[in-house]
C-alpha atoms as a PDB file:
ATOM      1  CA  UNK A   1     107.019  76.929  86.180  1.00  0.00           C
ATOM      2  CA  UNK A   2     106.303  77.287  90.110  1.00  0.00           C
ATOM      3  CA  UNK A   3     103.445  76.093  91.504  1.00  0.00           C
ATOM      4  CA  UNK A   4     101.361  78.805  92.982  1.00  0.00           C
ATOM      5  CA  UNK A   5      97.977  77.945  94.937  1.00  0.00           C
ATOM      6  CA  UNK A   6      94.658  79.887  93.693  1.00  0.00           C
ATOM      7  CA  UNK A   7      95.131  82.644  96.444  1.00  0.00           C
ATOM      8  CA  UNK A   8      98.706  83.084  95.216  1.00  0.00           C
ATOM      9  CA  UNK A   9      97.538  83.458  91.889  1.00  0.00           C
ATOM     10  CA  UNK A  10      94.674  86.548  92.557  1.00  0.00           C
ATOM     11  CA  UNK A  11      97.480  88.120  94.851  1.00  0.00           C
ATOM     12  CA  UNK A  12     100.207  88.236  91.573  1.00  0.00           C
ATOM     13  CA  UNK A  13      97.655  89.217  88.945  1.00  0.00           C
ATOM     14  CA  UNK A  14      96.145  91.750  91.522  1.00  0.00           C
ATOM     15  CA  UNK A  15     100.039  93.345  92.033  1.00  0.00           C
ATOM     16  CA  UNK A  16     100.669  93.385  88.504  1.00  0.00           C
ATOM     17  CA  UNK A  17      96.940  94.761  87.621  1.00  0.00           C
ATOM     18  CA  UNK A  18      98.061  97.381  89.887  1.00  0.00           C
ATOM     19  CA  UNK A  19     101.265  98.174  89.204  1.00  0.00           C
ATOM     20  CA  UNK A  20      99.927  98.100  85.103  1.00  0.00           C
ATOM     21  CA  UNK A  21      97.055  99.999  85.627  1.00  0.00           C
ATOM     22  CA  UNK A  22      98.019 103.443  88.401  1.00  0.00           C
ATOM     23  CA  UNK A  23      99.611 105.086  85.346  1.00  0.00           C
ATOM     24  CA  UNK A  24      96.608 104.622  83.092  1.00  0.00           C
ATOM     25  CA  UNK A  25      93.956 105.796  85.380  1.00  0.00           C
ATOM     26  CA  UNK A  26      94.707 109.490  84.954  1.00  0.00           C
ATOM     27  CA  UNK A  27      94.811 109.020  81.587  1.00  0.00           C
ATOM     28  CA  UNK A  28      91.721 107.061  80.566  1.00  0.00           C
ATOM     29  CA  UNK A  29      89.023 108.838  83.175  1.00  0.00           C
ATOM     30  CA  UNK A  30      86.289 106.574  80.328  1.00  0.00           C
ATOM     31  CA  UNK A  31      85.212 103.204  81.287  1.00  0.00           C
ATOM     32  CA  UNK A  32      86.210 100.638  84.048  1.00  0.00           C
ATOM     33  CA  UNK A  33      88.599  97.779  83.869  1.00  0.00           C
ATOM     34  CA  UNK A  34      87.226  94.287  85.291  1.00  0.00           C
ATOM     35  CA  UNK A  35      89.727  91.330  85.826  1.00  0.00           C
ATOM     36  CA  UNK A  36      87.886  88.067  85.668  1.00  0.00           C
ATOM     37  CA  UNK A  37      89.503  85.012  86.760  1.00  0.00           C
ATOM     38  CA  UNK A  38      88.525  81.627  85.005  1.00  0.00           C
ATOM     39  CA  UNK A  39      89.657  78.161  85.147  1.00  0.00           C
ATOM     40  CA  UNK A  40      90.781  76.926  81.929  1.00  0.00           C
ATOM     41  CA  UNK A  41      90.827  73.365  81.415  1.00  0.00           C
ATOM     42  CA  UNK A  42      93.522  73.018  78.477  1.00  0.00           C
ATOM     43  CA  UNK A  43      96.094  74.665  80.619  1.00  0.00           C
ATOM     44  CA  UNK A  44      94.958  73.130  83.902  1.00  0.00           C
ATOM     45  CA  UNK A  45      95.213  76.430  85.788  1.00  0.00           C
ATOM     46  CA  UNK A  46      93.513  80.033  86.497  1.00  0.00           C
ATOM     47  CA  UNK A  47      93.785  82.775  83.979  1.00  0.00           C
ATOM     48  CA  UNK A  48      92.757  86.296  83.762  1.00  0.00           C
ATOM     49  CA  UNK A  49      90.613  88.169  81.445  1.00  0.00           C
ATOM     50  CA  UNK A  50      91.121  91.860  81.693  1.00  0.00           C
ATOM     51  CA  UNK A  51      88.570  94.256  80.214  1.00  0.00           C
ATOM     52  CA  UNK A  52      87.346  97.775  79.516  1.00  0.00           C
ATOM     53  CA  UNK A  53      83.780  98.395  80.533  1.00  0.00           C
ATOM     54  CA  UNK A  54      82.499 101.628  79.263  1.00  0.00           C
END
């Protein structure tokens, strides 16, 4: 696995957040997505919660 730095990390989950979630947003007009980054200690790196908010 490569070794990407926290600001490399919110750049690749904010690309593929985006390139995931322009189709949707026509079609869901309800609620709001929120990504949430958190460090997760078992893994020993960032990962990203994505939710719907109504």
């Amino acid at each position: 696995m490569t070794q990407l730095s926290r600001r490399g990390f919110i750049a690749l989950t904010a690309a593929a957040g985006a390139a995931r979630g322009l189709p949707q947003f026509s079609a869901t007009p309800t609620g709001r997505r929120v990504l949430t980054l958190v460090y997760d200690k078992s893994l020993g790196m960032m990962r990203a919660i994505d939710r719907l908010v109504p």
